[in-house]
C-alpha atoms as a PDB file:
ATOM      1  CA  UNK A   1     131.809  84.357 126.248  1.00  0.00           C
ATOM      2  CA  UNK A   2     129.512  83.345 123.627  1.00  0.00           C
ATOM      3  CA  UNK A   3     128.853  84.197 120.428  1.00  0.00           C
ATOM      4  CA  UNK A   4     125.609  87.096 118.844  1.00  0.00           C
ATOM      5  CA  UNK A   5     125.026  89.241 116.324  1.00  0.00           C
ATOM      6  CA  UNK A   6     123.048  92.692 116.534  1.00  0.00           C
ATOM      7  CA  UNK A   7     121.017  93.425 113.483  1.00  0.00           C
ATOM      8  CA  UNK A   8     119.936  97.242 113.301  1.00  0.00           C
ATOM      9  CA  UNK A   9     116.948  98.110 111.350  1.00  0.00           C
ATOM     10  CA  UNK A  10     115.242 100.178 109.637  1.00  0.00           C
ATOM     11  CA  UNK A  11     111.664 101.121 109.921  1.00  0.00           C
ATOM     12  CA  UNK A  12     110.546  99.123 107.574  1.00  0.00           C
ATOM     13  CA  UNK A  13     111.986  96.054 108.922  1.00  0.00           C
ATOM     14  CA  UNK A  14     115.348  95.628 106.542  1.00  0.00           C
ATOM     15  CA  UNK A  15     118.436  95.331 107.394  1.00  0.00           C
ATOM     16  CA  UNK A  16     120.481  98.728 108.238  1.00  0.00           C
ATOM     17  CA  UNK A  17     123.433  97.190 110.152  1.00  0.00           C
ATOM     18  CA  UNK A  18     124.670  93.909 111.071  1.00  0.00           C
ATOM     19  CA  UNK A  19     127.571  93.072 113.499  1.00  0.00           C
ATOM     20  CA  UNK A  20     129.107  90.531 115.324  1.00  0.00           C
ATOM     21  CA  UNK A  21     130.897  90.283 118.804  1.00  0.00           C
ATOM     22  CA  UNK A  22     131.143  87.864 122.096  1.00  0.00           C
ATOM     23  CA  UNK A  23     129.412  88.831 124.833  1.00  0.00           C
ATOM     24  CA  UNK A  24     129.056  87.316 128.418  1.00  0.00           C
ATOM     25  CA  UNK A  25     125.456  86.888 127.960  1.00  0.00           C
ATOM     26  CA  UNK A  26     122.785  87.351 125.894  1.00  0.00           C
ATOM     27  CA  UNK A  27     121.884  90.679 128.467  1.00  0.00           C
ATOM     28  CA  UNK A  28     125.008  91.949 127.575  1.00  0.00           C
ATOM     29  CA  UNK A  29     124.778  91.939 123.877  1.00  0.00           C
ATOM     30  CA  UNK A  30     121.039  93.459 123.972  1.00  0.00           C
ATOM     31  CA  UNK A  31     122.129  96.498 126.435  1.00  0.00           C
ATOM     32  CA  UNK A  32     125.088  96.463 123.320  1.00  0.00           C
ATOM     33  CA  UNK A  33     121.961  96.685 120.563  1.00  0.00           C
ATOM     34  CA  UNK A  34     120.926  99.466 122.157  1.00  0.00           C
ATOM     35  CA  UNK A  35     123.784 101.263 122.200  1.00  0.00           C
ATOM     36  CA  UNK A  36     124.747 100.793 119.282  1.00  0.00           C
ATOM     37  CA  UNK A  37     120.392 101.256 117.669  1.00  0.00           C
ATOM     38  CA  UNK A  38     120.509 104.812 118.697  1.00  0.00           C
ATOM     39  CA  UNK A  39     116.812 104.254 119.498  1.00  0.00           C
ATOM     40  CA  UNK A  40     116.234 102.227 115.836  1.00  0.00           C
ATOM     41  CA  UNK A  41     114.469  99.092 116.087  1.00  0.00           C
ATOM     42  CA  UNK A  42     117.271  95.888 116.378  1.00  0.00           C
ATOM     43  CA  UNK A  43     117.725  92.163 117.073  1.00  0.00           C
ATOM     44  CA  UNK A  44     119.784  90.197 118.988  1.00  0.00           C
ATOM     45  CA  UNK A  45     120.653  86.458 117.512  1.00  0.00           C
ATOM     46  CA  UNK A  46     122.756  83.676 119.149  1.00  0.00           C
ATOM     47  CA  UNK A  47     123.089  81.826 116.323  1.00  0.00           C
ATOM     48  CA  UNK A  48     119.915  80.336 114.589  1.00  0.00           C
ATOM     49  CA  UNK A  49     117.964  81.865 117.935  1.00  0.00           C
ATOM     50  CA  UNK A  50     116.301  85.892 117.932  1.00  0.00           C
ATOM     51  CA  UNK A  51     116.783  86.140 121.587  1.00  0.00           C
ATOM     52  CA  UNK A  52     115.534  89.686 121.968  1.00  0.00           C
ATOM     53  CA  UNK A  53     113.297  91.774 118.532  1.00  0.00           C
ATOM     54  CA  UNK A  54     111.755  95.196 120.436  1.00  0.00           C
ATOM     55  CA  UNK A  55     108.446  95.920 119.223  1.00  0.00           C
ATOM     56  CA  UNK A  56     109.377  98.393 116.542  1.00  0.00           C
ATOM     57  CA  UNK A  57     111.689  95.848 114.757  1.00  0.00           C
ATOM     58  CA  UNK A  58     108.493  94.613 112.499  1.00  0.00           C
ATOM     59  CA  UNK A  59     110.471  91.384 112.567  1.00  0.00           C
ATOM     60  CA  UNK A  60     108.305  88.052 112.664  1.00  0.00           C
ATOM     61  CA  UNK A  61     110.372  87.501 115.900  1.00  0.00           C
ATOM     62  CA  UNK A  62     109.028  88.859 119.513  1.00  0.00           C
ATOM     63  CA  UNK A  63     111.659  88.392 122.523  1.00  0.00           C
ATOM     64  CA  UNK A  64     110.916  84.910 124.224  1.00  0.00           C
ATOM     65  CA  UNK A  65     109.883  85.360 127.691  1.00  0.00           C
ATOM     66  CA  UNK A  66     112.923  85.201 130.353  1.00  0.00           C
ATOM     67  CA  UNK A  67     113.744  81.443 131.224  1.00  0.00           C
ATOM     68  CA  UNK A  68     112.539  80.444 128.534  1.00  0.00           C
ATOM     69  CA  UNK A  69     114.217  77.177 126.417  1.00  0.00           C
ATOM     70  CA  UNK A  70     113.556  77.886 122.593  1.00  0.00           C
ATOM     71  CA  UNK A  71     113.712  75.274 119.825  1.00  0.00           C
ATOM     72  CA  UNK A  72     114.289  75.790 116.661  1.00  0.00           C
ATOM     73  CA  UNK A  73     112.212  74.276 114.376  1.00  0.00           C
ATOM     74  CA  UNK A  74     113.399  72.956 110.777  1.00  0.00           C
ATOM     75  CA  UNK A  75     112.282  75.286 108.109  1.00  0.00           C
ATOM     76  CA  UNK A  76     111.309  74.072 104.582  1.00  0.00           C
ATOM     77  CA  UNK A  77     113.554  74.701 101.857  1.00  0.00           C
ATOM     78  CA  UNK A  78     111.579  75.665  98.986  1.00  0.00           C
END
């Protein structure tokens, strides 16, 4: 089981809902997003990684494509 957090949101991009559960796999916690959406736009995070933003979420985030390895790159602090 590993660890992700579904963020609901709005239309406008900002945060409605956030929760956090274990899920076998990051395909389990997405189908879980949209259950728990209701059809409103919503992420799916494994930690410092957006696995999965549908298009509505007008997050800076798009879903990486499948098999793909992300890095995260070191933000700025300013």
């Amino acid at each position: 089981m590993q660890h992700y957090e579904i963020r609901v949101l709005k239309d406008n991009g900002s945060l409605s809902l956030k929760m956090a559960n274990d899920y076998i796999n990051a395909n389990a916690a997405i189908a879980a997003g949209r259950r728990i959406s209701r059809g409103s736009p919503f992420e799916v995070w494994r930690g410092d990684t957006c696995v999965y933003a549908n298009d509505r979420a007008g997050s800076p985030y798009q879903t990486p494509p499948p098999g793909a390895r992300l890095r995260i790159e070191p933000q700025p602090v300013s």
